[in-house]
N, C-alpha and C. Protein backbone atom coordinates (compact mmCIF):
# COMPACT_ATOMS: atom_id res chain seq x y z
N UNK A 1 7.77 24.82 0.41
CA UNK A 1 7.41 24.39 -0.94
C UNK A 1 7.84 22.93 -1.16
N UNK A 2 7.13 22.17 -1.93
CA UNK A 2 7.09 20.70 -1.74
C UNK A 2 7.70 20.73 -3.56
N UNK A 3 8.23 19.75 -3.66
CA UNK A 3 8.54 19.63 -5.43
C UNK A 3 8.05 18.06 -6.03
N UNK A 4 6.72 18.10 -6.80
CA UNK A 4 6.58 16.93 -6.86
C UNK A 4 6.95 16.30 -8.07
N UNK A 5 6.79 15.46 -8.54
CA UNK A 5 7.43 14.97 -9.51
C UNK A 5 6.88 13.23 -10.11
N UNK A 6 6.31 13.43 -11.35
CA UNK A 6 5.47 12.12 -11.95
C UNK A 6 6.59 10.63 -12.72
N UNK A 7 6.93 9.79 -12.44
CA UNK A 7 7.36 8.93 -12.86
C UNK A 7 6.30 8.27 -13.95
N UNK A 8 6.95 7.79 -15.17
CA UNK A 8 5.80 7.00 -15.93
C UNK A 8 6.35 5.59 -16.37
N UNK A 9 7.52 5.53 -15.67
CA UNK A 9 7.90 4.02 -15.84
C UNK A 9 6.85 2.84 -15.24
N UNK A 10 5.63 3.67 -14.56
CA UNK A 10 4.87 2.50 -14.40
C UNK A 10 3.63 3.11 -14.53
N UNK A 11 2.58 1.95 -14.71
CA UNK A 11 0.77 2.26 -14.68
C UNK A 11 0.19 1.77 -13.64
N UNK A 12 -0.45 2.96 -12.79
CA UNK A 12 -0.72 4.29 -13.21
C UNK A 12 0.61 4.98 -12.82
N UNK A 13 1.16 6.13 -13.50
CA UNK A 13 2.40 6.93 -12.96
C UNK A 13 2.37 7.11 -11.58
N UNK A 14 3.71 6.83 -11.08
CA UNK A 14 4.07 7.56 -9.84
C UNK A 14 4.14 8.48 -9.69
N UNK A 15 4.11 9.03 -8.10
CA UNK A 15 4.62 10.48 -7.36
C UNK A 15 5.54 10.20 -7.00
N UNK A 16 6.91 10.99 -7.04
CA UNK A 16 8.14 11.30 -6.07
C UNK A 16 7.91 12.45 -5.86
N UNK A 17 8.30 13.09 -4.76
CA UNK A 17 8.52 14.35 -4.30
C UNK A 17 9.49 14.94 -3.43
N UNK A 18 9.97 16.15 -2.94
CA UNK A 18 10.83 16.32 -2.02
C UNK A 18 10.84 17.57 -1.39
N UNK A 19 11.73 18.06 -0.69
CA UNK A 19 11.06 19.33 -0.14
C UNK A 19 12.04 19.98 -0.73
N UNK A 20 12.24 22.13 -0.83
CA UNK A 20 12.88 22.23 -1.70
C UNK A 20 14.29 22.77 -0.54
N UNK A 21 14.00 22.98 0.90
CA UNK A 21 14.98 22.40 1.55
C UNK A 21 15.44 22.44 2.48
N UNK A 22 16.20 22.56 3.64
CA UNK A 22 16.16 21.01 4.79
C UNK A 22 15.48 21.64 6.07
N UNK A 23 14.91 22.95 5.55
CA UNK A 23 13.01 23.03 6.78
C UNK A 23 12.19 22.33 5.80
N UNK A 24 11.80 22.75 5.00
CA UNK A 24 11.08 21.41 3.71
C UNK A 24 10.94 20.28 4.32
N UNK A 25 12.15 19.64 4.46
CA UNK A 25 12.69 18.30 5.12
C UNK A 25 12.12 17.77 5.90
N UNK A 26 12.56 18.60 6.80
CA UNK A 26 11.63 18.55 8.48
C UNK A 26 10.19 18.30 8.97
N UNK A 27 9.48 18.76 7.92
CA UNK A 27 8.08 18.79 7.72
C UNK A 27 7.83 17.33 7.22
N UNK A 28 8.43 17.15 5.83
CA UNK A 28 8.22 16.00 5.06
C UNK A 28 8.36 14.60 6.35
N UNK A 29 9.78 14.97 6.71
CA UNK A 29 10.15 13.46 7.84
C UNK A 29 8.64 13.55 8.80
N UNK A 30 7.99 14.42 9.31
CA UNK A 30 6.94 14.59 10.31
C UNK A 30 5.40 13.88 9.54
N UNK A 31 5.55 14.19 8.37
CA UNK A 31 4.04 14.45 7.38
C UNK A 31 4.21 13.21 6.49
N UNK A 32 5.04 12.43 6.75
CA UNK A 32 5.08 11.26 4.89
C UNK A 32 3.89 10.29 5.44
N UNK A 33 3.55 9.98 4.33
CA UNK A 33 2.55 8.80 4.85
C UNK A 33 3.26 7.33 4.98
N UNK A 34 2.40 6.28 5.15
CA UNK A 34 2.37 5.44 5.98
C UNK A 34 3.09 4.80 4.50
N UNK A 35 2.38 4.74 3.19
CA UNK A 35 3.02 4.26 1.94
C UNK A 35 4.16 4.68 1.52
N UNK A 36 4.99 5.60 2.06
CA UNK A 36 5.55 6.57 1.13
C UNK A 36 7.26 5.10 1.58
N UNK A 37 7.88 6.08 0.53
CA UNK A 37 9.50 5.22 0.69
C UNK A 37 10.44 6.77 0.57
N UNK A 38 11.49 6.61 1.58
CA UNK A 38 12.63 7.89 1.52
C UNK A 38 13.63 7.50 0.64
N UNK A 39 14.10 8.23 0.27
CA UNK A 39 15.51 8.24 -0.73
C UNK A 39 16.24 8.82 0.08
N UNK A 40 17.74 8.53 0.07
CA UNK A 40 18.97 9.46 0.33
C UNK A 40 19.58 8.87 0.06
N UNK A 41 20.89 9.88 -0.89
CA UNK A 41 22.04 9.65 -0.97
C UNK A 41 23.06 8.90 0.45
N UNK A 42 24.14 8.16 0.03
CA UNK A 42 24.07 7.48 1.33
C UNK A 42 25.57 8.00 1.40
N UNK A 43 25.78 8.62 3.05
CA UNK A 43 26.81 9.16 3.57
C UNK A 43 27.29 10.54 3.14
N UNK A 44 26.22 11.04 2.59
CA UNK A 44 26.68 12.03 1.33
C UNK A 44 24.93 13.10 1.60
N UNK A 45 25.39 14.39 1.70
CA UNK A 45 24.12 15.62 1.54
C UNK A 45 23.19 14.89 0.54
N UNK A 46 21.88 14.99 0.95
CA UNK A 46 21.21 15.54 -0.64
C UNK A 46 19.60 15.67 -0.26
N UNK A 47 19.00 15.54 -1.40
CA UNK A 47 17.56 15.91 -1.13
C UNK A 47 16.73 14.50 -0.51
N UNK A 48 15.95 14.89 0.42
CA UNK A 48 14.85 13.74 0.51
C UNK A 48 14.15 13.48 -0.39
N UNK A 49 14.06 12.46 -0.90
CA UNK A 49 13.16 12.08 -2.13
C UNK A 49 12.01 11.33 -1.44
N UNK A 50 11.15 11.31 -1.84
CA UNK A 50 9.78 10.28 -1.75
C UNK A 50 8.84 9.93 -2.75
N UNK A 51 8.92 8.50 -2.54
CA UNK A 51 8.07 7.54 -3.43
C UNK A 51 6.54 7.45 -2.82
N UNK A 52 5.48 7.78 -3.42
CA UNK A 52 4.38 7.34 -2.84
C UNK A 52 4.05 6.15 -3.37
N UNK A 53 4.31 4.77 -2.99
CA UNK A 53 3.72 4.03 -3.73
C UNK A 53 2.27 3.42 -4.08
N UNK A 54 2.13 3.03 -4.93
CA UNK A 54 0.14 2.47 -4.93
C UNK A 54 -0.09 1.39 -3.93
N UNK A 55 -1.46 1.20 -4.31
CA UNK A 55 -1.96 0.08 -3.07
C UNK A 55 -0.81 -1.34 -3.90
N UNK A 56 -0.67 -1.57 -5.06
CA UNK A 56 -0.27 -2.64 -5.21
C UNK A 56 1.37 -2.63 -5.11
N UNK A 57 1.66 -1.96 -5.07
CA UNK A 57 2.96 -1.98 -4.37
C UNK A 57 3.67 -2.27 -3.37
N UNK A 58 5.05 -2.76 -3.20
CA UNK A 58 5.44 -2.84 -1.66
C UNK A 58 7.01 -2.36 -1.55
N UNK A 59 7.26 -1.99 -1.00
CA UNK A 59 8.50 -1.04 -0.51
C UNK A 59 9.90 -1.90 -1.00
N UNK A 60 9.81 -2.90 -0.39
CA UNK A 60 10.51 -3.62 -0.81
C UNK A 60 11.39 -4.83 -1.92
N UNK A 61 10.08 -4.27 -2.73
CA UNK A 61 9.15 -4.77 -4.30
C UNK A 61 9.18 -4.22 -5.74
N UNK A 62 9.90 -2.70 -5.47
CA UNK A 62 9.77 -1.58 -5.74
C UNK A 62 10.08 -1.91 -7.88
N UNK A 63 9.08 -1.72 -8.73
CA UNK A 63 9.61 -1.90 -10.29
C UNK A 63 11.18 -1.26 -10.21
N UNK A 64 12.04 -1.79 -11.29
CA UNK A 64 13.02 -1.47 -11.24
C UNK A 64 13.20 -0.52 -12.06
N UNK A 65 12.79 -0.34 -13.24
CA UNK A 65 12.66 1.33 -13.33
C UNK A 65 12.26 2.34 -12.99
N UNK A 66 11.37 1.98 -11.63
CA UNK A 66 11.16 3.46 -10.81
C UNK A 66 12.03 3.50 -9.79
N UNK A 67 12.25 2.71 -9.50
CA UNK A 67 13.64 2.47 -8.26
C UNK A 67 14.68 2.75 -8.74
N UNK A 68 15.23 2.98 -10.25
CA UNK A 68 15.96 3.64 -11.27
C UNK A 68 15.76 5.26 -10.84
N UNK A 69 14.42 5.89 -11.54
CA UNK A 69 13.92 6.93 -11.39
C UNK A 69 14.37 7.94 -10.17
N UNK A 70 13.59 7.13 -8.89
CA UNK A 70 14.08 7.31 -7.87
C UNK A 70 15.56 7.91 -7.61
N UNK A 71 16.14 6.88 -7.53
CA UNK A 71 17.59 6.87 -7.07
C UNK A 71 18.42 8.33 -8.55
N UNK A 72 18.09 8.19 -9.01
CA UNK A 72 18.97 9.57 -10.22
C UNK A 72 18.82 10.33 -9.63
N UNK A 73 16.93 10.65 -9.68
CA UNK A 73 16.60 11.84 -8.98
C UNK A 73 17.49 12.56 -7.27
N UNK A 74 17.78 11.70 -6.61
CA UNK A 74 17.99 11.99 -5.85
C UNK A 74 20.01 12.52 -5.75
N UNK A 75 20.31 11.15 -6.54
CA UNK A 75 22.11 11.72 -7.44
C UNK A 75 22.22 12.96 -7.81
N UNK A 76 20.72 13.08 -8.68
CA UNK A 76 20.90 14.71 -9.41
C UNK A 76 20.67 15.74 -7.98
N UNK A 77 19.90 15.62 -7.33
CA UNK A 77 19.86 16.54 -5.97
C UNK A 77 20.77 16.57 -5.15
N UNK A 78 21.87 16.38 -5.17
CA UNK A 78 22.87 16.24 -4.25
C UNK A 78 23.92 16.61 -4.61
N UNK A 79 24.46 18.19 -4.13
CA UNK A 79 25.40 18.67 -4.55
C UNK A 79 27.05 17.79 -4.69
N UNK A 80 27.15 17.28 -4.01
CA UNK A 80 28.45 16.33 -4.08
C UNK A 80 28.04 14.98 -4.81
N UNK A 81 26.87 14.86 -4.48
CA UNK A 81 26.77 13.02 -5.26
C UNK A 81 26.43 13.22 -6.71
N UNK A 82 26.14 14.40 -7.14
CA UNK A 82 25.76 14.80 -8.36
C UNK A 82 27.42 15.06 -9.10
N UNK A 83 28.28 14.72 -8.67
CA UNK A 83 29.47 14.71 -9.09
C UNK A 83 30.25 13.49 -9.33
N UNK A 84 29.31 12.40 -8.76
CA UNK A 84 30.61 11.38 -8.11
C UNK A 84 29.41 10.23 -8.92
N UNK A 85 30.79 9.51 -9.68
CA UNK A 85 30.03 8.14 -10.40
C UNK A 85 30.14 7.12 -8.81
N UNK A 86 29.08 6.31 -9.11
CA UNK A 86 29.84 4.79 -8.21
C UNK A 86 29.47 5.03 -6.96
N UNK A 87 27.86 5.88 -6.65
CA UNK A 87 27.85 6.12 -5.23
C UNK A 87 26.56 5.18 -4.96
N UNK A 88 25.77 4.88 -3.62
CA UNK A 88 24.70 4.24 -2.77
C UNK A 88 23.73 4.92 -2.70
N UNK A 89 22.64 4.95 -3.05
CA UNK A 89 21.23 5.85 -2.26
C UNK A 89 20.50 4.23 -1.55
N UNK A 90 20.42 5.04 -0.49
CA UNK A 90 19.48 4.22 0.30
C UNK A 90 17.99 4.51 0.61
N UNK A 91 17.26 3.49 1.03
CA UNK A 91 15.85 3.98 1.01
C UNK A 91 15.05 3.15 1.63
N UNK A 92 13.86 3.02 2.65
CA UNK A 92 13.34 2.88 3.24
C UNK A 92 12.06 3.52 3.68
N UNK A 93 11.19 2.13 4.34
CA UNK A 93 9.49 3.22 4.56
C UNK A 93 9.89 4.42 5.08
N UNK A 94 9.09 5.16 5.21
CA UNK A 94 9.56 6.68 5.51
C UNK A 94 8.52 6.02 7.10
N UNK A 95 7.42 5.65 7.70
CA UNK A 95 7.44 5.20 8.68
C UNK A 95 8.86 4.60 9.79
N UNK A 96 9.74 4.05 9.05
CA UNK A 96 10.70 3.57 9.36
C UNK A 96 12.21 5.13 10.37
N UNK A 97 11.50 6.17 9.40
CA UNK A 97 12.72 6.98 9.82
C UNK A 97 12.41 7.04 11.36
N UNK A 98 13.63 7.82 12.09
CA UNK A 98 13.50 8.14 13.60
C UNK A 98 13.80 9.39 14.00
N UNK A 99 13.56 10.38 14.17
CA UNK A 99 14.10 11.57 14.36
C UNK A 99 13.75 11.82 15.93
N UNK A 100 15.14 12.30 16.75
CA UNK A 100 14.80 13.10 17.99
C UNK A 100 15.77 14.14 18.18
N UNK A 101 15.31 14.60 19.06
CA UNK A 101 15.54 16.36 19.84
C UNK A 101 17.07 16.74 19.77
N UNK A 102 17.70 15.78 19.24
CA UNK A 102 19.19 16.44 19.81
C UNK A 102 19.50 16.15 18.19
N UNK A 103 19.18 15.70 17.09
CA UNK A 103 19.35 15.71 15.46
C UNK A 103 19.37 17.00 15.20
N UNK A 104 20.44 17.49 14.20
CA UNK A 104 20.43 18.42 13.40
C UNK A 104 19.04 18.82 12.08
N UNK A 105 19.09 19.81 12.22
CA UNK A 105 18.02 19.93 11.10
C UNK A 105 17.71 18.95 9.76
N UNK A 106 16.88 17.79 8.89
CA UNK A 106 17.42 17.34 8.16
C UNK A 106 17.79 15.91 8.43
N UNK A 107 18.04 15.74 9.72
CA UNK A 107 18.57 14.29 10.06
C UNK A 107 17.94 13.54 10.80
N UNK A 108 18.18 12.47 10.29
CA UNK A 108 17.05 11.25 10.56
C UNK A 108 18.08 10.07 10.86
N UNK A 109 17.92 9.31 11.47
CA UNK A 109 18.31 7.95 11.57
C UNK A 109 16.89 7.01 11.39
N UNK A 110 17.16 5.51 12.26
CA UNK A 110 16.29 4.33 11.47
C UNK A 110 15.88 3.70 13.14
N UNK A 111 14.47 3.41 12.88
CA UNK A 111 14.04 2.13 14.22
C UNK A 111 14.60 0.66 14.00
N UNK A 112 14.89 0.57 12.58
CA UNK A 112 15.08 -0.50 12.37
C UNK A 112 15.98 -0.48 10.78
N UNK A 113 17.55 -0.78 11.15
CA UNK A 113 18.32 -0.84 10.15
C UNK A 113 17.92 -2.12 9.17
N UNK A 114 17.61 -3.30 9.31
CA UNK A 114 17.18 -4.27 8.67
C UNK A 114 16.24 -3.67 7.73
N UNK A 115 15.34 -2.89 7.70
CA UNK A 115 14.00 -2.31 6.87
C UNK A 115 15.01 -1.24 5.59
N UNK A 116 16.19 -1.21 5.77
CA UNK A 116 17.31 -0.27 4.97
C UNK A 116 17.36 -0.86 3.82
N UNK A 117 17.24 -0.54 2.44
CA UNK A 117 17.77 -0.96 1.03
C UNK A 117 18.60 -0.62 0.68
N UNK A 118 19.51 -0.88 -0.38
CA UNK A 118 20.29 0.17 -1.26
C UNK A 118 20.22 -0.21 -2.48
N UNK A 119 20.50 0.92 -3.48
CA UNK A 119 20.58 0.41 -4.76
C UNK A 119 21.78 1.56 -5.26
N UNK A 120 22.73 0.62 -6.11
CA UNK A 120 24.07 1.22 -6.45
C UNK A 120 23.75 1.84 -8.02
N UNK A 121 24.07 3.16 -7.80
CA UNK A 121 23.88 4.32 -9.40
C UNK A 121 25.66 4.35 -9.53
N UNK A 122 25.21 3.95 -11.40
CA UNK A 122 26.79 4.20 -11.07
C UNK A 122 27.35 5.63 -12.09
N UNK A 123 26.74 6.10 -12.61
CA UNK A 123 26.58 7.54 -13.04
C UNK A 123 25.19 8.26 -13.39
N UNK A 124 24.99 9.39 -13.18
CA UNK A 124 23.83 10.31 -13.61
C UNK A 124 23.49 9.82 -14.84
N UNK A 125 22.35 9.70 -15.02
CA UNK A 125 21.72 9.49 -16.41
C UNK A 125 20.52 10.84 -16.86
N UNK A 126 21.40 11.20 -17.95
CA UNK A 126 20.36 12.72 -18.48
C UNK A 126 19.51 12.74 -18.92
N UNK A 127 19.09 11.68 -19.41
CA UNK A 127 17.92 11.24 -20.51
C UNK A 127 16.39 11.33 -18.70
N UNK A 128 16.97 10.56 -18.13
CA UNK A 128 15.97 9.80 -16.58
C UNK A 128 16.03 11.21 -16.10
N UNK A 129 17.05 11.95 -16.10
CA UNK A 129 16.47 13.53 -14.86
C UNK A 129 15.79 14.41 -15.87
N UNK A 130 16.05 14.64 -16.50
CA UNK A 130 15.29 15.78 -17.58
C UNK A 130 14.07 15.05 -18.07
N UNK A 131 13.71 13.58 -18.33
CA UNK A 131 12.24 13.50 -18.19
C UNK A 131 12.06 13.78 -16.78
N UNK A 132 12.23 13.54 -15.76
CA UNK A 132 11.57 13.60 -14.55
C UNK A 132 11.38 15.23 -14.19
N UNK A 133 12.66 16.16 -15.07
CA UNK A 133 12.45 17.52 -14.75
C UNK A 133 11.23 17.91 -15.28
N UNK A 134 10.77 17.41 -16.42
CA UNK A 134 10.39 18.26 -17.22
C UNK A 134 8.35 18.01 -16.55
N UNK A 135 8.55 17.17 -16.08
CA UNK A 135 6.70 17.10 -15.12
C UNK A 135 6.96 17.99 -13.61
N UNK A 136 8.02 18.26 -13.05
CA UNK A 136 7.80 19.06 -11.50
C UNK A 136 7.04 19.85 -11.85
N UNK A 137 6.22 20.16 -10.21
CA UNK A 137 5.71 21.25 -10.39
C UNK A 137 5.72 21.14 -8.90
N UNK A 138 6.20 22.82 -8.54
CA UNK A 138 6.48 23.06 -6.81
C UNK A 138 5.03 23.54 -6.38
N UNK A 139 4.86 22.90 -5.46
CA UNK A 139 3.37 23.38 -4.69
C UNK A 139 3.30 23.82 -2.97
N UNK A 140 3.05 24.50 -2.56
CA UNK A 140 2.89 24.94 -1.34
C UNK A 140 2.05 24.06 -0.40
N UNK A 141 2.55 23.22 0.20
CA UNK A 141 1.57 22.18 0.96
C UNK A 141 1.08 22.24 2.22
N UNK A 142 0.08 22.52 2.58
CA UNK A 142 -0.76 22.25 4.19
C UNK A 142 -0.97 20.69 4.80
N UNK A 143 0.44 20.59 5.36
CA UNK A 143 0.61 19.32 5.55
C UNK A 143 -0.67 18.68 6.80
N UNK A 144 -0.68 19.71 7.49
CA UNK A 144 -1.48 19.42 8.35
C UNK A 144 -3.02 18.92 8.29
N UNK A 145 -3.52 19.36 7.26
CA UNK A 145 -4.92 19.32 6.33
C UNK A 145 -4.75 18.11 5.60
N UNK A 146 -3.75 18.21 4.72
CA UNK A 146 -3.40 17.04 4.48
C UNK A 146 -3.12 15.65 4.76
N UNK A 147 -2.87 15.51 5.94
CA UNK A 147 -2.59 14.23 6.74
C UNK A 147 -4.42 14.14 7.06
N UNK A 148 -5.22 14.97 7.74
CA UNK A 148 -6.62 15.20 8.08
C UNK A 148 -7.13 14.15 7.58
N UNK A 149 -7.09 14.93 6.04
CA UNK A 149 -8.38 14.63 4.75
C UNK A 149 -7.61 13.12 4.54
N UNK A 150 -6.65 12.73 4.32
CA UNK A 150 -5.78 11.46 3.99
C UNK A 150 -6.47 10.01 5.03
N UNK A 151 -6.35 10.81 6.78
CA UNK A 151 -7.04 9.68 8.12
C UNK A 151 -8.77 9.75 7.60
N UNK A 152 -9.40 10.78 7.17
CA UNK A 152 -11.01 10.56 6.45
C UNK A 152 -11.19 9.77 5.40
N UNK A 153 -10.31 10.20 4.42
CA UNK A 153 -10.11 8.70 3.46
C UNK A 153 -9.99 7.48 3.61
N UNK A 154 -9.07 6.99 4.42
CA UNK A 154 -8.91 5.98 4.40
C UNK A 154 -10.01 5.14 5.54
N UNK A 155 -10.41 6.43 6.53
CA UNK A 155 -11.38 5.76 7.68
C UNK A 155 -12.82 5.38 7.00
N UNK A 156 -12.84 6.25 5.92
CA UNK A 156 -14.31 5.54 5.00
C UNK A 156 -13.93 4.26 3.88
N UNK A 157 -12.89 4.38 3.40
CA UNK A 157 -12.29 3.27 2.89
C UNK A 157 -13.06 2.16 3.96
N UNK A 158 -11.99 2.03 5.03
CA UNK A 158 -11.93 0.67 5.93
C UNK A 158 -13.57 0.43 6.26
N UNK A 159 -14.34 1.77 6.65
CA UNK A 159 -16.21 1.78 6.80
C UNK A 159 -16.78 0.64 5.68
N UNK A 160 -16.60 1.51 4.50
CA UNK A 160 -17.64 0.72 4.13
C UNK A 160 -16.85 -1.11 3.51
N UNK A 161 -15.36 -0.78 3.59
CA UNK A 161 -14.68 -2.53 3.62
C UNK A 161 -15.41 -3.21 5.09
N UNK A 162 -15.64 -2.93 5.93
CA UNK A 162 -15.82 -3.78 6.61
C UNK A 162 -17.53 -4.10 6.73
N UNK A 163 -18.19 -2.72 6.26
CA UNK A 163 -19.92 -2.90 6.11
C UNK A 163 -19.93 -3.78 4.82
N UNK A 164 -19.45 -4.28 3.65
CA UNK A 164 -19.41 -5.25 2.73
C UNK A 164 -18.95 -6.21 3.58
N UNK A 165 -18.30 -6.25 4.18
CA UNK A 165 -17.75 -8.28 4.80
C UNK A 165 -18.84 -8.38 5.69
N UNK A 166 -19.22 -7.57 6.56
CA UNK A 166 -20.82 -8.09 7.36
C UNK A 166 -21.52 -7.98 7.00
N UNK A 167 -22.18 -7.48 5.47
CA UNK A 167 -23.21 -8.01 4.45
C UNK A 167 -22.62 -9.38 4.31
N UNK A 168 -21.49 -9.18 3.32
CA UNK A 168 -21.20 -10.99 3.09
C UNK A 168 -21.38 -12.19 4.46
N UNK A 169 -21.06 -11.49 5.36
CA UNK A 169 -20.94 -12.64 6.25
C UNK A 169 -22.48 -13.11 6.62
N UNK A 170 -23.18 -11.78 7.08
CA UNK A 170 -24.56 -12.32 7.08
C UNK A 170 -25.82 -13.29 5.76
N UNK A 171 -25.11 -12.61 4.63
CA UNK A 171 -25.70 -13.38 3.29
C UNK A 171 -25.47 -14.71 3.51
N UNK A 172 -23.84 -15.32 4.14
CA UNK A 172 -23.27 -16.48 4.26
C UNK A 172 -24.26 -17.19 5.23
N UNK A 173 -24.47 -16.32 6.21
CA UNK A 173 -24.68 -17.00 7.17
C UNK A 173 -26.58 -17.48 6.93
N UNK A 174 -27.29 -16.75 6.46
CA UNK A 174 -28.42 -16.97 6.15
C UNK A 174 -28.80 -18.33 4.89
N UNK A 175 -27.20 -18.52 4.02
CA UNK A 175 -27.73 -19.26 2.99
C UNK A 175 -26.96 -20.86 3.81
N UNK A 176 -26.69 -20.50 4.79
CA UNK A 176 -26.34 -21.66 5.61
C UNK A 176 -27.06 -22.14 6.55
N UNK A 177 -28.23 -21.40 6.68
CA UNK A 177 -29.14 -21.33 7.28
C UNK A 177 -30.52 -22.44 6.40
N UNK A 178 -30.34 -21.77 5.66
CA UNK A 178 -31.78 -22.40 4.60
C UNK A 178 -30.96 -23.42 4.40
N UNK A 179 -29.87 -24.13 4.07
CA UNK A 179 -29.27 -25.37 3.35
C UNK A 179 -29.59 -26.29 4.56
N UNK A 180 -28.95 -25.72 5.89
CA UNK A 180 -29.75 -26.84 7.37
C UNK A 180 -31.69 -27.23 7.77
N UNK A 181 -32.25 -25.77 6.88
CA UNK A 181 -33.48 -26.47 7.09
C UNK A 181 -33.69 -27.04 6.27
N UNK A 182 -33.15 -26.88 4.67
CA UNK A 182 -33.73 -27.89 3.81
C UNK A 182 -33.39 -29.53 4.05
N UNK A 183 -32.05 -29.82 5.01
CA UNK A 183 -31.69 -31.25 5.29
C UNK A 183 -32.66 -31.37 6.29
N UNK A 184 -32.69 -30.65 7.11
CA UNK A 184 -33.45 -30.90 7.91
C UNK A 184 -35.04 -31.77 7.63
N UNK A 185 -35.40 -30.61 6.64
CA UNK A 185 -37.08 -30.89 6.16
C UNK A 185 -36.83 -32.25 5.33
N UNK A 186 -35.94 -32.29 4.14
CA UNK A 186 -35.70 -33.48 3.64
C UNK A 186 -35.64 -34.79 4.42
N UNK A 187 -34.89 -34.63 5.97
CA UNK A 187 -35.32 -36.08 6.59
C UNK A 187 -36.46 -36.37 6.83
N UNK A 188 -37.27 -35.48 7.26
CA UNK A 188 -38.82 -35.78 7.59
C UNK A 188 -39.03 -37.09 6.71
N UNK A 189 -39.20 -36.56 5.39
CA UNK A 189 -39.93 -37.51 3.84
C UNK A 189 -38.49 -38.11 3.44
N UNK A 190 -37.83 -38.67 4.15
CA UNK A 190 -36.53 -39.57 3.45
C UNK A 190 -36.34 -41.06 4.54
N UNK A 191 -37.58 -41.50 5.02
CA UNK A 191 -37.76 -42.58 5.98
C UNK A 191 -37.04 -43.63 5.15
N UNK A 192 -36.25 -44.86 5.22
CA UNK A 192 -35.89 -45.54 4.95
C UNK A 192 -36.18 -46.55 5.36
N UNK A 193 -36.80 -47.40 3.77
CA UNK A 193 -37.62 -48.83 3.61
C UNK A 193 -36.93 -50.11 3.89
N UNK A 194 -37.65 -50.74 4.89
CA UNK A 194 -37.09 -52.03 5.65
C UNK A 194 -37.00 -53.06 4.37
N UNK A 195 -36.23 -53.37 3.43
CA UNK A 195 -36.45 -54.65 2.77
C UNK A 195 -36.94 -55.70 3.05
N UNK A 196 -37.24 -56.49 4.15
CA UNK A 196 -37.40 -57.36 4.94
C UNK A 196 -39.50 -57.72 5.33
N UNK A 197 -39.48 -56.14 4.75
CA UNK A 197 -41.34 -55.81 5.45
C UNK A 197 -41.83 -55.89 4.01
N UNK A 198 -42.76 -56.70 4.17
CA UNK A 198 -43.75 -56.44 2.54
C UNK A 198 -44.15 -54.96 2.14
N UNK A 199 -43.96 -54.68 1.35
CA UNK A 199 -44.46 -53.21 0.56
C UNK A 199 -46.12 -53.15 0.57
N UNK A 200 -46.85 -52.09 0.57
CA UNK A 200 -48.44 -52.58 0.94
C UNK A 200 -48.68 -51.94 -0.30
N UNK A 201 -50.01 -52.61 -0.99
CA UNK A 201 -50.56 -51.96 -1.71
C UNK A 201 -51.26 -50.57 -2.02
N UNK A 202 -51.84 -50.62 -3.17
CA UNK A 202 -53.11 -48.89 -3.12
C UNK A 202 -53.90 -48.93 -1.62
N UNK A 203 -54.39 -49.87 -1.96
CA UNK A 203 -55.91 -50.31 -1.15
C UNK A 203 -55.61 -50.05 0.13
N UNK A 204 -54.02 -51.15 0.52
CA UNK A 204 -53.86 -50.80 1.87
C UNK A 204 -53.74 -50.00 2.27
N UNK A 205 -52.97 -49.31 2.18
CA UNK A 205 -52.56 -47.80 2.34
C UNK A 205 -53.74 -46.96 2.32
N UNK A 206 -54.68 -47.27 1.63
CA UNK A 206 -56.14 -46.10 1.51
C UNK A 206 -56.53 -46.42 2.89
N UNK A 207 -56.77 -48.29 3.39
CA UNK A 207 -57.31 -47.97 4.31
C UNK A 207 -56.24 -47.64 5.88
N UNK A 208 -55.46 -47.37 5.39
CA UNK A 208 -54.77 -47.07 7.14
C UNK A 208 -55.07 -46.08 7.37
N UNK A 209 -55.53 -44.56 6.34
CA UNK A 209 -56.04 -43.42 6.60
C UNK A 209 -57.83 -43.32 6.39
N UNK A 210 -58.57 -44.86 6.90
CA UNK A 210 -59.87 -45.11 6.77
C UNK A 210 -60.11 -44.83 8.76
């Protein structure tokens, strides 16, 4: 069971979510997408949290009242950190986590500690978890289907982004096309008059085509 959860500190509202627990986990670390950002309490149990962020978003960028949001949520999920003022949640792309064969259930390390944030909570705030309680709703997820339909999305996304840039490019290329024949045709009739040569009259001119 997955627990998701709507933030409205920004437009359009966020998703956080988490699993409800640490097989939940396991799945989530395997299944997050490529956007998503992890939460954890730092050095300390607690729930995986995840941020899905929007296209205009960036991980590292994160509004500061959902990065607020975030980080409670995850204080409030954590049996010991849910006790303790003055603690760290850390967070990072969820691409970023590393998990192998000899990790305990739940545990993750990093490919890359530099890609690590933190942001310091320095007590639970009740007002931020009880709105965030009050939108969950636990759903049973087919992660596997899910990731599917997610690589079809986005592979028609990128389809028809790239069938619009080779319309544009060909439109480009055709109106760059007509602008070279029109210079082109324009030199024909753009001969340039010798000052030096007498100008000929009607007459003459009638008869050079006599």
């Amino acid at each position: 069971m997955v627990l998701f959860f709507t933030s409205t500190t920004v437009n359009p509202p966020a998703i956080i979510y988490m699993g409800r627990d640490k097989v939940e986990n396991e799945e989530l670390i395997k299944y997050a997408w490529p956007q998503d950002v992890w939460f954890h309490v730092d050095k300390l149990s607690s729930a995986h949290v995840y941020l899905r962020m929007s296209e205009e978003m960036s991980w590292d960028n994160i509004p500061e009242a959902l990065l607020t949001d975030c980080a409670q949520l995850v204080k409030a999920n954590s049996i010991e950190g849910n006790k303790k003022d003055n603690l760290t949640v850390i967070y990072t792309p969820a691409d970023n986590l590393k998990k192998t064969g000899d990790m305990a259930v739940g545990q993750v390390s990093f490919h890359n500690d530099k890609k690590v944030k933190r942001v310091y909570v320095i007590k639970r705030e009740n007002p931020i978890v009880n709105r965030l309680n009050k939108t969950k709703d636990e759903r049973v997820v087919d992660h596997e289907q899910e990731r599917v339909d997610r690589i079809k999305r986005e592979g028609a996304i990128k389809r028809a982004a790239a069938a619009e840039k080779k319309k544009q490019d060909a439109e480009l290329a055709k109106a760059r096309e007509a602008e070279k024949a029109a210079r082109s045709y324009d030199s024909l009739f753009n001969v340039e008059e010798d000052d030096n040569v007498p100008r000929k009259t009607g007459r003459e001119l009638e008869e050079d085509f006599m």
